[in-house]
N, C-alpha and C. Protein backbone atom coordinates (compact mmCIF):
# COMPACT_ATOMS: atom_id res chain seq x y z
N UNK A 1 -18.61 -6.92 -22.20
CA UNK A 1 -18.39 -6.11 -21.03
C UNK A 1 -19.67 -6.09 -20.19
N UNK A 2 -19.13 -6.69 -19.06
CA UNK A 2 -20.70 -6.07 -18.31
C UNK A 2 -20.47 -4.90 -17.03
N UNK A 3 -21.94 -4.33 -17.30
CA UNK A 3 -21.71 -3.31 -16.61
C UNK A 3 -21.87 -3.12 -14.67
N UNK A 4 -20.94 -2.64 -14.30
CA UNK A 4 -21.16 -2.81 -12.46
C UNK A 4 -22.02 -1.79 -12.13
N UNK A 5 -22.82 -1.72 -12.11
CA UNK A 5 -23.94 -1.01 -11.48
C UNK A 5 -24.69 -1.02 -9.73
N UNK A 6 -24.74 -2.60 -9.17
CA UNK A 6 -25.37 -2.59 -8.10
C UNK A 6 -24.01 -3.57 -7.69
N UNK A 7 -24.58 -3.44 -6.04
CA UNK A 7 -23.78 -4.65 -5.46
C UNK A 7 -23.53 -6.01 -6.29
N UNK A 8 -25.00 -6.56 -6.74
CA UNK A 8 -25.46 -7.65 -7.11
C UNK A 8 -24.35 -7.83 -8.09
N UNK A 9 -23.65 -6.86 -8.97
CA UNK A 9 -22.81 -6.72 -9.56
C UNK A 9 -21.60 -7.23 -9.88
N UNK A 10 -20.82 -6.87 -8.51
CA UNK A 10 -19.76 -7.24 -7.64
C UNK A 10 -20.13 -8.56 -7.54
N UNK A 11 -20.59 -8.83 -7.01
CA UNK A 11 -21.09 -10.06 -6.57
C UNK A 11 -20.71 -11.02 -7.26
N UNK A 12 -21.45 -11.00 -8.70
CA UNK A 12 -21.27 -12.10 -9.70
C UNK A 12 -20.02 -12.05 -9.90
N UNK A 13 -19.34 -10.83 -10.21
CA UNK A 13 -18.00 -10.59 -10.46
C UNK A 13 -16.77 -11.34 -9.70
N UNK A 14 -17.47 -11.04 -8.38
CA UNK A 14 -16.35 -12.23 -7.29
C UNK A 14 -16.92 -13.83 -7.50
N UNK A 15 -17.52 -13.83 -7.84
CA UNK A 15 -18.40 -15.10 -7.91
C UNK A 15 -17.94 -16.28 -8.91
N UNK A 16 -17.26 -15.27 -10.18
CA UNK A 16 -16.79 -16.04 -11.31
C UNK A 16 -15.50 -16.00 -11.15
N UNK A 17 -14.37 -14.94 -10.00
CA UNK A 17 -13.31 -14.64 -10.11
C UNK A 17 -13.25 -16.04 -8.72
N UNK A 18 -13.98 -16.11 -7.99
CA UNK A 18 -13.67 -17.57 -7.31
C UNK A 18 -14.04 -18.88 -7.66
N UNK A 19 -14.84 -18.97 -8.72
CA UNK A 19 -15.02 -20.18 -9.41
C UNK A 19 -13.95 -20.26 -10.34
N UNK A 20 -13.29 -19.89 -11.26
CA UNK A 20 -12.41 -19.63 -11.71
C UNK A 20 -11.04 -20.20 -10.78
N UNK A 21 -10.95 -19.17 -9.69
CA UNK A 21 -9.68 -19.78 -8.91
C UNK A 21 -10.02 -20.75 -8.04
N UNK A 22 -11.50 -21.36 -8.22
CA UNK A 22 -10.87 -22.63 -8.32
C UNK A 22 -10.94 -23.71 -8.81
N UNK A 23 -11.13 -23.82 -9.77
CA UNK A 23 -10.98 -24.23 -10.82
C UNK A 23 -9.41 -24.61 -10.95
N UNK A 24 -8.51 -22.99 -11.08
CA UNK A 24 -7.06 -23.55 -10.74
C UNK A 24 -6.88 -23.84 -10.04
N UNK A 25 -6.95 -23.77 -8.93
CA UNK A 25 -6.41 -24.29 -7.35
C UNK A 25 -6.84 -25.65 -8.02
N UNK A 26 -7.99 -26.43 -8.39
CA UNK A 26 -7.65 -27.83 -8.30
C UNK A 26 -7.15 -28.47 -8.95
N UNK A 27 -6.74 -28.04 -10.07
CA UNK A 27 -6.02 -28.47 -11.15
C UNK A 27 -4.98 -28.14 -10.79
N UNK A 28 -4.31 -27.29 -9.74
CA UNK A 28 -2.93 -27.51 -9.60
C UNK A 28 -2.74 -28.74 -8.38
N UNK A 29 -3.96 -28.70 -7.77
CA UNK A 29 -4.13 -29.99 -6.63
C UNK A 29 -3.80 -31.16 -7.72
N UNK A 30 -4.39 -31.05 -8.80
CA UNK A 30 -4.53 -32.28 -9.08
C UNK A 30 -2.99 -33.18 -10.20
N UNK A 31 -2.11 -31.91 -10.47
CA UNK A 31 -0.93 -32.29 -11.22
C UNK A 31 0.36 -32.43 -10.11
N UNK A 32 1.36 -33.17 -9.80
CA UNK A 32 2.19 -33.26 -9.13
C UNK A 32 3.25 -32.45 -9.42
N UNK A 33 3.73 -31.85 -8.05
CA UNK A 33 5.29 -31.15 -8.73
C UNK A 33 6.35 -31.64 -7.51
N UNK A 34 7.06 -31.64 -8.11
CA UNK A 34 8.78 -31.48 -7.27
C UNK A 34 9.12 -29.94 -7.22
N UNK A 35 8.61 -29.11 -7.51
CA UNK A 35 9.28 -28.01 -6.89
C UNK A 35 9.58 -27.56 -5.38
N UNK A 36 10.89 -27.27 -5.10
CA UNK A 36 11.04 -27.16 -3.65
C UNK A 36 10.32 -25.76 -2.97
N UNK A 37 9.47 -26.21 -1.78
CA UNK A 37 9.71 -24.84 -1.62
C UNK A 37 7.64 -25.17 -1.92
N UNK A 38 7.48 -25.73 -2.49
CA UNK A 38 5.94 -25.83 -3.15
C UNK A 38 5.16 -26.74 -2.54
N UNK A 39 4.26 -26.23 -1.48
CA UNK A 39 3.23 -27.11 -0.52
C UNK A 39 2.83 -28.24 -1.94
N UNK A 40 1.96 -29.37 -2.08
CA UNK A 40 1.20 -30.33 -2.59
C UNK A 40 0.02 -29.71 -2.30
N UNK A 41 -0.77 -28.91 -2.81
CA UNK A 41 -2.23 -28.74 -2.13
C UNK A 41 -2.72 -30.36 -2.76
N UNK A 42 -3.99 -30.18 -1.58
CA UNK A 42 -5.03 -31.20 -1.60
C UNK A 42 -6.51 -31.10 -2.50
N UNK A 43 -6.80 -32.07 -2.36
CA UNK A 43 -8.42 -31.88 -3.48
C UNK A 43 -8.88 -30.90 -2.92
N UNK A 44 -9.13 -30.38 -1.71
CA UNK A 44 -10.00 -29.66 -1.32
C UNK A 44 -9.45 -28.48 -1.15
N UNK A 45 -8.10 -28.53 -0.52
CA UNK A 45 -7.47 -27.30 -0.27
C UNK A 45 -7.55 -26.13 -0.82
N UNK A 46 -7.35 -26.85 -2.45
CA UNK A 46 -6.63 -26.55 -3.79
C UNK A 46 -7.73 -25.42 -3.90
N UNK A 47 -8.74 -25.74 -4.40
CA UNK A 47 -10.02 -24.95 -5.11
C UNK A 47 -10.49 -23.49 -3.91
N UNK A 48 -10.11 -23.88 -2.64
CA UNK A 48 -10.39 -22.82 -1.60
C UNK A 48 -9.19 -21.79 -1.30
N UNK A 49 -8.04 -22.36 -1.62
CA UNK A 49 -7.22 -21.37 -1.64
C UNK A 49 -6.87 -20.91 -2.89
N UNK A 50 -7.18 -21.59 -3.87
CA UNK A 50 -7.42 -20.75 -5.46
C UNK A 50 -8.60 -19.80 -5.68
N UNK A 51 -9.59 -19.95 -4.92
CA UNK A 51 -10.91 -18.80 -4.92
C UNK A 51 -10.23 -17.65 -3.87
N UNK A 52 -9.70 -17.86 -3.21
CA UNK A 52 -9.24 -16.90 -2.28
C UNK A 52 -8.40 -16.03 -3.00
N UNK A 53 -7.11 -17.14 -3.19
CA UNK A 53 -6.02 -15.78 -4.62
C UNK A 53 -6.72 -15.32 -5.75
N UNK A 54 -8.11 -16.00 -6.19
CA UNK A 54 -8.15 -15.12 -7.15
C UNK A 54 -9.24 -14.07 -6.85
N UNK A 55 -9.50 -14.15 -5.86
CA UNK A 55 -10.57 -12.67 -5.01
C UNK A 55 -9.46 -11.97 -4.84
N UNK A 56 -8.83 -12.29 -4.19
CA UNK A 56 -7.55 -11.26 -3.62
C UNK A 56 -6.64 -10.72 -5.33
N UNK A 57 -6.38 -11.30 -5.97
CA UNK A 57 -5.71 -10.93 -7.04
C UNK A 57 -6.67 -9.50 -7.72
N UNK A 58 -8.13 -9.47 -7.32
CA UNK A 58 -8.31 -8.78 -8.04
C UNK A 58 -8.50 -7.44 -7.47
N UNK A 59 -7.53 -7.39 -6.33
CA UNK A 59 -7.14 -5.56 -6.05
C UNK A 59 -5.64 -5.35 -6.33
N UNK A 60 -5.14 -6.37 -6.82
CA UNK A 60 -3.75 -5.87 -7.92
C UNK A 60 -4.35 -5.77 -9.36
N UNK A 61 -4.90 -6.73 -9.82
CA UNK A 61 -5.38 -6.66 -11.46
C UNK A 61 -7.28 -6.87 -11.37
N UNK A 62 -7.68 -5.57 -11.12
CA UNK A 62 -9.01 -5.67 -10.82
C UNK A 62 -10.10 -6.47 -12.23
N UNK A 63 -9.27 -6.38 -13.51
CA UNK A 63 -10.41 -6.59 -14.62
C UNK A 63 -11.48 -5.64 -14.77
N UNK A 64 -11.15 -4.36 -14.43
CA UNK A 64 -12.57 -3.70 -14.96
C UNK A 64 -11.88 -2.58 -15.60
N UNK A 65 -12.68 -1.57 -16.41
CA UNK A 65 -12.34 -0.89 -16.86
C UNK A 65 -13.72 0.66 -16.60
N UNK A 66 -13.09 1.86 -16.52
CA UNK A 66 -13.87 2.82 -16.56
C UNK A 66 -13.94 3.66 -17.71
N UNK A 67 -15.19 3.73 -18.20
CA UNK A 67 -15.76 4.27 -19.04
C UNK A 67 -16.06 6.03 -18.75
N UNK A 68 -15.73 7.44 -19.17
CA UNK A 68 -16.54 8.28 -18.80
C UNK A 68 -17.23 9.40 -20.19
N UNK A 69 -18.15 9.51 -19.90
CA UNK A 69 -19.11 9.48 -21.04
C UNK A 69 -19.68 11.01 -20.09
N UNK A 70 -20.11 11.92 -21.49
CA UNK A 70 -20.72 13.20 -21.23
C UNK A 70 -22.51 12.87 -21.16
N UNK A 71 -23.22 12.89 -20.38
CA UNK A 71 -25.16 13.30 -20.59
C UNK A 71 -25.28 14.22 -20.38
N UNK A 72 -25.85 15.20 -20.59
CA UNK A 72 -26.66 15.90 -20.42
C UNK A 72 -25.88 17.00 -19.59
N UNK A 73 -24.44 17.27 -20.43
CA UNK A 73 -23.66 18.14 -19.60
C UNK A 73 -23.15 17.71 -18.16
N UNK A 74 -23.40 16.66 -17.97
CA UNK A 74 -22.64 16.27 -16.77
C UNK A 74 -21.94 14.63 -16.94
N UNK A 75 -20.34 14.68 -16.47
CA UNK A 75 -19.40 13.65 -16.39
C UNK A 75 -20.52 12.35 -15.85
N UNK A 76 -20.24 11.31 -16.40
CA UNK A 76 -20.90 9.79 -16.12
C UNK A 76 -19.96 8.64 -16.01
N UNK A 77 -19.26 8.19 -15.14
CA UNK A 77 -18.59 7.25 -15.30
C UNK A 77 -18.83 5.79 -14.87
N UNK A 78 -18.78 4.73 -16.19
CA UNK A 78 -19.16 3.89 -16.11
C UNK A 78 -18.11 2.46 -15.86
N UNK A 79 -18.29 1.54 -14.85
CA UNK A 79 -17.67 0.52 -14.55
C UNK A 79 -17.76 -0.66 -15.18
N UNK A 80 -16.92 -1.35 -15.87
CA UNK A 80 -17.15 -2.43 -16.32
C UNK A 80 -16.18 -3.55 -16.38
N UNK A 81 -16.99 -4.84 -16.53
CA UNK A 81 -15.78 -5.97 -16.24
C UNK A 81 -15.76 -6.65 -17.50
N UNK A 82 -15.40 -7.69 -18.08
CA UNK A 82 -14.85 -8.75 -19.12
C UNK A 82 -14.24 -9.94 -18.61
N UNK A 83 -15.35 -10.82 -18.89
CA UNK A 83 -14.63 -12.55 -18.95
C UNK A 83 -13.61 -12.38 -19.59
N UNK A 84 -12.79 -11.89 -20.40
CA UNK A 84 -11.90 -12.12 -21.19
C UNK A 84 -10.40 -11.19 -20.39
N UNK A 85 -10.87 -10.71 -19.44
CA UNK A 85 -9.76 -10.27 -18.51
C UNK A 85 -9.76 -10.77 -17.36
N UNK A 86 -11.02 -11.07 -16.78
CA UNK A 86 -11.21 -11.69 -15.16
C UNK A 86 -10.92 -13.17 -14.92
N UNK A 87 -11.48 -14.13 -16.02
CA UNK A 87 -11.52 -15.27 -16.28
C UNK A 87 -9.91 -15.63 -16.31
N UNK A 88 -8.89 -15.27 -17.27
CA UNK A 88 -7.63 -15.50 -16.89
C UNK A 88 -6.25 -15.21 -16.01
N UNK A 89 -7.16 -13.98 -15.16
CA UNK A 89 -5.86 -13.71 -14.46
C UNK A 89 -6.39 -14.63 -13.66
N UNK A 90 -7.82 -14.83 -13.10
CA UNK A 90 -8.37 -15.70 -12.11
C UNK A 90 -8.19 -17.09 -11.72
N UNK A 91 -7.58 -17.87 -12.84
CA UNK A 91 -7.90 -18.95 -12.99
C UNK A 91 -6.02 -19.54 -12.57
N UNK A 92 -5.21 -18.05 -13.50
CA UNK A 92 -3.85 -18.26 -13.08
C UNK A 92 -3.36 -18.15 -11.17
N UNK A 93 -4.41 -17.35 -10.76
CA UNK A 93 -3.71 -17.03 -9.16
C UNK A 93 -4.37 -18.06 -8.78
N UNK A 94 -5.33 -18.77 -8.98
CA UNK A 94 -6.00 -20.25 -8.48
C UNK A 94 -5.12 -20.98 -8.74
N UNK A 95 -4.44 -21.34 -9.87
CA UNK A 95 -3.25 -22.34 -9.84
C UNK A 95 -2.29 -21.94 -8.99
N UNK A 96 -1.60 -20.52 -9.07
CA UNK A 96 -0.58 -20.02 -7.95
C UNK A 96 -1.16 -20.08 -6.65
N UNK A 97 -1.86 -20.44 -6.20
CA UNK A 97 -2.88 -19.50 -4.72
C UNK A 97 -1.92 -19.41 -3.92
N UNK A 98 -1.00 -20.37 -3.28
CA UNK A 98 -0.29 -20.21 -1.72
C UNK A 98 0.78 -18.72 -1.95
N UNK A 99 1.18 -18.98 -3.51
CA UNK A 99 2.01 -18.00 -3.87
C UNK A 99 1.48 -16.57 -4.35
N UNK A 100 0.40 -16.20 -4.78
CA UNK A 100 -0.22 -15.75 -4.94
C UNK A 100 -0.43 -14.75 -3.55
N UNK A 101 -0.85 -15.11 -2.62
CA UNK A 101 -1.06 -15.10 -1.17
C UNK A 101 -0.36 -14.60 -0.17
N UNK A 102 0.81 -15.59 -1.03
CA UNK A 102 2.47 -14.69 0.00
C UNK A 102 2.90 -13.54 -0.97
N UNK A 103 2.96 -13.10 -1.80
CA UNK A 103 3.24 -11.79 -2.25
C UNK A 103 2.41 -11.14 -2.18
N UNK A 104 0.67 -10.78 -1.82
CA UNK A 104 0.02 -10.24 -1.22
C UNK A 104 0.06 -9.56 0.03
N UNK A 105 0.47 -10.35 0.41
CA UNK A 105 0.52 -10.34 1.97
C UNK A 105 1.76 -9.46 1.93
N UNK A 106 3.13 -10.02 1.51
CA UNK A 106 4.12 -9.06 1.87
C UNK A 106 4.05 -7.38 1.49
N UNK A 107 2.87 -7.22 0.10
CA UNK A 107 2.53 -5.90 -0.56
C UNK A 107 1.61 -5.13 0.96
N UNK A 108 1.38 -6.32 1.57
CA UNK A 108 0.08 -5.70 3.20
C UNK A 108 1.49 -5.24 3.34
N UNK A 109 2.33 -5.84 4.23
CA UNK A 109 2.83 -5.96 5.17
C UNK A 109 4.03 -4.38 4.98
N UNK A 110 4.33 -4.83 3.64
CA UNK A 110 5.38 -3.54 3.32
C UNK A 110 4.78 -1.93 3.42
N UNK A 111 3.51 -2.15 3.23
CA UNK A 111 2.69 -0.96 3.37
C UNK A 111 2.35 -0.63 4.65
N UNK A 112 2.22 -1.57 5.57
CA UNK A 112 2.16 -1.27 6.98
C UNK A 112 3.48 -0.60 7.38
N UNK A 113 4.59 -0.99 7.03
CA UNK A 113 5.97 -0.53 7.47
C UNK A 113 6.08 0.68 6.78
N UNK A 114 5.87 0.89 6.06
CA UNK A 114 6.20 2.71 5.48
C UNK A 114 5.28 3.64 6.45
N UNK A 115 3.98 2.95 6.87
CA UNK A 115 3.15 3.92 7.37
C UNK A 115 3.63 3.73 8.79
N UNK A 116 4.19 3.43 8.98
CA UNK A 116 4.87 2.90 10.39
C UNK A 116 6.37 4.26 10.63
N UNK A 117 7.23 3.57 9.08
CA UNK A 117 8.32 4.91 9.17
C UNK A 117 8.04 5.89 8.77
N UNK A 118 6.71 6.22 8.05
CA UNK A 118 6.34 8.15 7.53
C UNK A 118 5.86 8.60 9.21
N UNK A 119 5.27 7.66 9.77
CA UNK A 119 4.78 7.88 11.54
C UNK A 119 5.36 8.27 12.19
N UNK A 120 7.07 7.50 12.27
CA UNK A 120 8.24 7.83 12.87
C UNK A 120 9.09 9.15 12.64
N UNK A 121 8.80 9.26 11.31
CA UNK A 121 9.87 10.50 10.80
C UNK A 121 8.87 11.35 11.09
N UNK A 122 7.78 11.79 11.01
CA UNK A 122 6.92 12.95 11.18
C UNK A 122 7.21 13.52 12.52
N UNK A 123 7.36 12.49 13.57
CA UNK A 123 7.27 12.26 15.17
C UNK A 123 8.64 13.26 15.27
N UNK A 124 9.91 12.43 14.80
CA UNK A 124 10.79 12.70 14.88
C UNK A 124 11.17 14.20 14.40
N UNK A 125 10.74 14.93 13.35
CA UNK A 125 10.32 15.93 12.96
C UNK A 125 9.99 17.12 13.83
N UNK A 126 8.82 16.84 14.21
CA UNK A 126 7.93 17.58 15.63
C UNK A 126 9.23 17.60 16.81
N UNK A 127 9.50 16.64 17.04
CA UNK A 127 10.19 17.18 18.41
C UNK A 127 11.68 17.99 18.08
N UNK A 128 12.04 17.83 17.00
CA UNK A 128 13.20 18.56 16.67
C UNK A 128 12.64 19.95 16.36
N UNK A 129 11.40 20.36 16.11
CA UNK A 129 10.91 22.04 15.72
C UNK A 129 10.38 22.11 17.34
N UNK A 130 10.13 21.00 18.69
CA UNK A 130 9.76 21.58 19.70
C UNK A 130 11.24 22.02 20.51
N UNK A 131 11.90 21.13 20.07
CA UNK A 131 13.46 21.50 20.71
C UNK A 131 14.08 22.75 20.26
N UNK A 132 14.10 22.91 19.04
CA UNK A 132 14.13 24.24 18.21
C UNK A 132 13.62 25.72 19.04
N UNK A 133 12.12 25.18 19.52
CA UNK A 133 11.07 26.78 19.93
C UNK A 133 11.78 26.55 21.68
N UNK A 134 12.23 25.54 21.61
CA UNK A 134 12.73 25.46 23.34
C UNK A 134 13.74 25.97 23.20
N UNK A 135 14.80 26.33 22.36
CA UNK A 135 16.38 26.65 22.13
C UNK A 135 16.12 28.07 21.66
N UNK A 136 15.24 28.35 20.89
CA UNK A 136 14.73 29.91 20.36
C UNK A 136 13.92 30.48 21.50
N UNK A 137 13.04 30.09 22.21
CA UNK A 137 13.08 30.99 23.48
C UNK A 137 13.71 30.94 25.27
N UNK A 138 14.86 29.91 25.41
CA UNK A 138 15.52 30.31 25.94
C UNK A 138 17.16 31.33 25.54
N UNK A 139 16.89 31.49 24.10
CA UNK A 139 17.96 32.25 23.72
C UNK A 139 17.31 33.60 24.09
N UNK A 140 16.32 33.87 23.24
CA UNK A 140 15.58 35.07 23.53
C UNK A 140 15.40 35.35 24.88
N UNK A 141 15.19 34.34 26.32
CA UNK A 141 15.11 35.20 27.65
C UNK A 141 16.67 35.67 27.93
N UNK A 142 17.59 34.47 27.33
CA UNK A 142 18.59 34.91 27.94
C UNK A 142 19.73 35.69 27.03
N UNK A 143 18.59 36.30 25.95
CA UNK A 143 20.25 37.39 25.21
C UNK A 143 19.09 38.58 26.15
N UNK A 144 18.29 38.75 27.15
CA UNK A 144 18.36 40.26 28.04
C UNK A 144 18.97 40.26 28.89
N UNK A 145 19.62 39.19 29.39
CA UNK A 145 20.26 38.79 30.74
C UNK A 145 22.07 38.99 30.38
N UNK A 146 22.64 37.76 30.39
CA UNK A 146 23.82 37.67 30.41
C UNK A 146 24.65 37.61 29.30
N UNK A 147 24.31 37.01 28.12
CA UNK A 147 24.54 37.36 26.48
C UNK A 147 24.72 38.42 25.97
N UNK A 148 24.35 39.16 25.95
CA UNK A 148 23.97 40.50 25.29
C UNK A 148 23.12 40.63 24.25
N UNK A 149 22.31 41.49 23.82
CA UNK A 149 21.42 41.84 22.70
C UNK A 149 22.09 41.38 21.30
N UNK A 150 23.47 41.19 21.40
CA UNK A 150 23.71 40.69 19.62
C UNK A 150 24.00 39.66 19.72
N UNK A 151 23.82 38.51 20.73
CA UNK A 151 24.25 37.05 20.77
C UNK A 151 23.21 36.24 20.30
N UNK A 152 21.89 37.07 20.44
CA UNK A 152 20.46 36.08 20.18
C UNK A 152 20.53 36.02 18.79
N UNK A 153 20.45 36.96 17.60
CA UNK A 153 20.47 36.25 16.28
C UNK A 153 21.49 35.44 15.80
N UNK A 154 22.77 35.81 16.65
CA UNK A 154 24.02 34.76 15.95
C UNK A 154 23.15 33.09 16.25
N UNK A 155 23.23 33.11 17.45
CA UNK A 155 22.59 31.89 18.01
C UNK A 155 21.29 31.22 17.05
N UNK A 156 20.21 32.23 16.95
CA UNK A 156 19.81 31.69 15.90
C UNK A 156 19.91 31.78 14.80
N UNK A 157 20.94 32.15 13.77
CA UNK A 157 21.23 31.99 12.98
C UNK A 157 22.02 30.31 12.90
N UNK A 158 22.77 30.02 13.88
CA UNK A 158 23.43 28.70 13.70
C UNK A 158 21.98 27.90 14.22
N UNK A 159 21.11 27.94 14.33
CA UNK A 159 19.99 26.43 15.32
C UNK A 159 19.29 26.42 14.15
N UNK A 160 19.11 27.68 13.26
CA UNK A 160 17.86 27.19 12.26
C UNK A 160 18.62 26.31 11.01
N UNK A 161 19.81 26.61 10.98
CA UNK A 161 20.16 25.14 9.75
C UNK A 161 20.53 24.06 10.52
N UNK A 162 20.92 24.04 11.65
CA UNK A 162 20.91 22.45 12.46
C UNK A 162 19.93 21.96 12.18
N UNK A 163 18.59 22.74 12.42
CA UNK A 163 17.15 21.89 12.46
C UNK A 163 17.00 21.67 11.39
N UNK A 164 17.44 22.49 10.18
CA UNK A 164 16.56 22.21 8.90
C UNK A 164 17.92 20.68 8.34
N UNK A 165 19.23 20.96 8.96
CA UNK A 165 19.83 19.41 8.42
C UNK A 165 19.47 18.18 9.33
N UNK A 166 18.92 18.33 10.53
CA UNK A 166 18.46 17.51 11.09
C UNK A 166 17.24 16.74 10.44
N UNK A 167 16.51 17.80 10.17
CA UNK A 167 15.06 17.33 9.28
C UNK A 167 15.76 16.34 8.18
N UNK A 168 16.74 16.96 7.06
CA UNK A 168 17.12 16.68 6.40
C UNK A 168 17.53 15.00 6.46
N UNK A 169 18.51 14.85 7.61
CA UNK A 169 19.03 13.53 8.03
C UNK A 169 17.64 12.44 8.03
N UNK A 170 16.70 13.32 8.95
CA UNK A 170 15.44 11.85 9.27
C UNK A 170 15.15 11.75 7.38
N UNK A 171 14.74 13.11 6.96
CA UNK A 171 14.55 12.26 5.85
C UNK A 171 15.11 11.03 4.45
N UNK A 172 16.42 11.54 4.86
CA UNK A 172 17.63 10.55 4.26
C UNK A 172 17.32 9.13 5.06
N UNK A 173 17.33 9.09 6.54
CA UNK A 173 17.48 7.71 6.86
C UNK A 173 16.37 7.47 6.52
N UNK A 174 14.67 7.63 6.34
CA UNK A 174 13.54 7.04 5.86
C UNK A 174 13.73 6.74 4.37
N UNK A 175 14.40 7.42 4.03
CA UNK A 175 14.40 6.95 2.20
C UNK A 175 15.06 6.06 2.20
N UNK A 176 16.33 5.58 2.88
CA UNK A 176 17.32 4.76 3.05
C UNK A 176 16.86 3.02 3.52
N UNK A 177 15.54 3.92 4.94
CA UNK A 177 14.72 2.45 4.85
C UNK A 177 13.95 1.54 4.45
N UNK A 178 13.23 2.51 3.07
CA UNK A 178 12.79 2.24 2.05
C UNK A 178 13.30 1.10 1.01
């Protein structure tokens, strides 16, 4: 196990997790496949987009492990990595890289879209509690006027569960888009 302490750390750590991928990347350059659907990487390609998947692989399967240890009455937690965990996932997303890459990417991409629809439904949210305080105080000017004094709670008695099944609905269709 070695321990991550400084940048310099990291460093080596990405250092062996891209030598490694590519290492696979060229060894998958270098065996032929018929699979459809499966670019041919090239001599060169191979090893640069295998260092890439296997940098990138390692914020799904980082290889380190945390240690936390008591001194001197206070929590210490210690970071550490292993050739014997980094070395093989590394060497596998270097052989996968293009693929590797595209399920990355779609894990970006899907995460952009939720923060996109939690954005929407929040939005959507807000203006249904501003429509709400717009419907609750034109009830209130107008149960002194032409309504009468016992029309304003009926009234809001029926707007506050519209809003709260309205809420309800956005949140059904966001789970739904999920």
């Amino acid at each position: 196990m070695v321990a991550l302490h400084s940048v310099g750390d990291y460093v080596v750590l990405f250092v062996v997790a891209a030598g490694c991928g590519a290492i696979g990347g060229l060894a998958a350059a270098l065996v032929p496949t018929t699979s459809p659907g499966v670019n041919s990487p090239r001599a060169l390609t191979g090893p640069i987009v295998g260092a890439t998947a296997a940098i990138a692989i390692l914020i799904v399967f980082p290889g380190t492990k945390d240690v936390v240890t008591v001194a001197a009455g206070k929590s210490v937690t210690t970071t550490s990595w292993s050739l014997l965990r980094v070395v093989p996932v590394a060497l596998i997303a270097g052989w996968a890289g293009p693929k590797v890459l595209a399920v990355l990417q779609d894990r970006v991409l899907a995460a952009g879209k939720e923060a996109q629809l939690q954005a929407t439904a929040t939005v959507a949210k807000a203006q249904i509690e501003k429509i709400a305080g717009t419907a609750h105080a034109a009830v209130g000017e107008a149960s002194g006027h032409s309504l009468g004094v016992t029309s304003a709670p009926t009234l809001r008695e029926t707007l506050d569960p519209a809003v709260e099944d309205a809420k309800a609905a956005i949140d059904a269709v966001a789970a739904r888009a999920r």
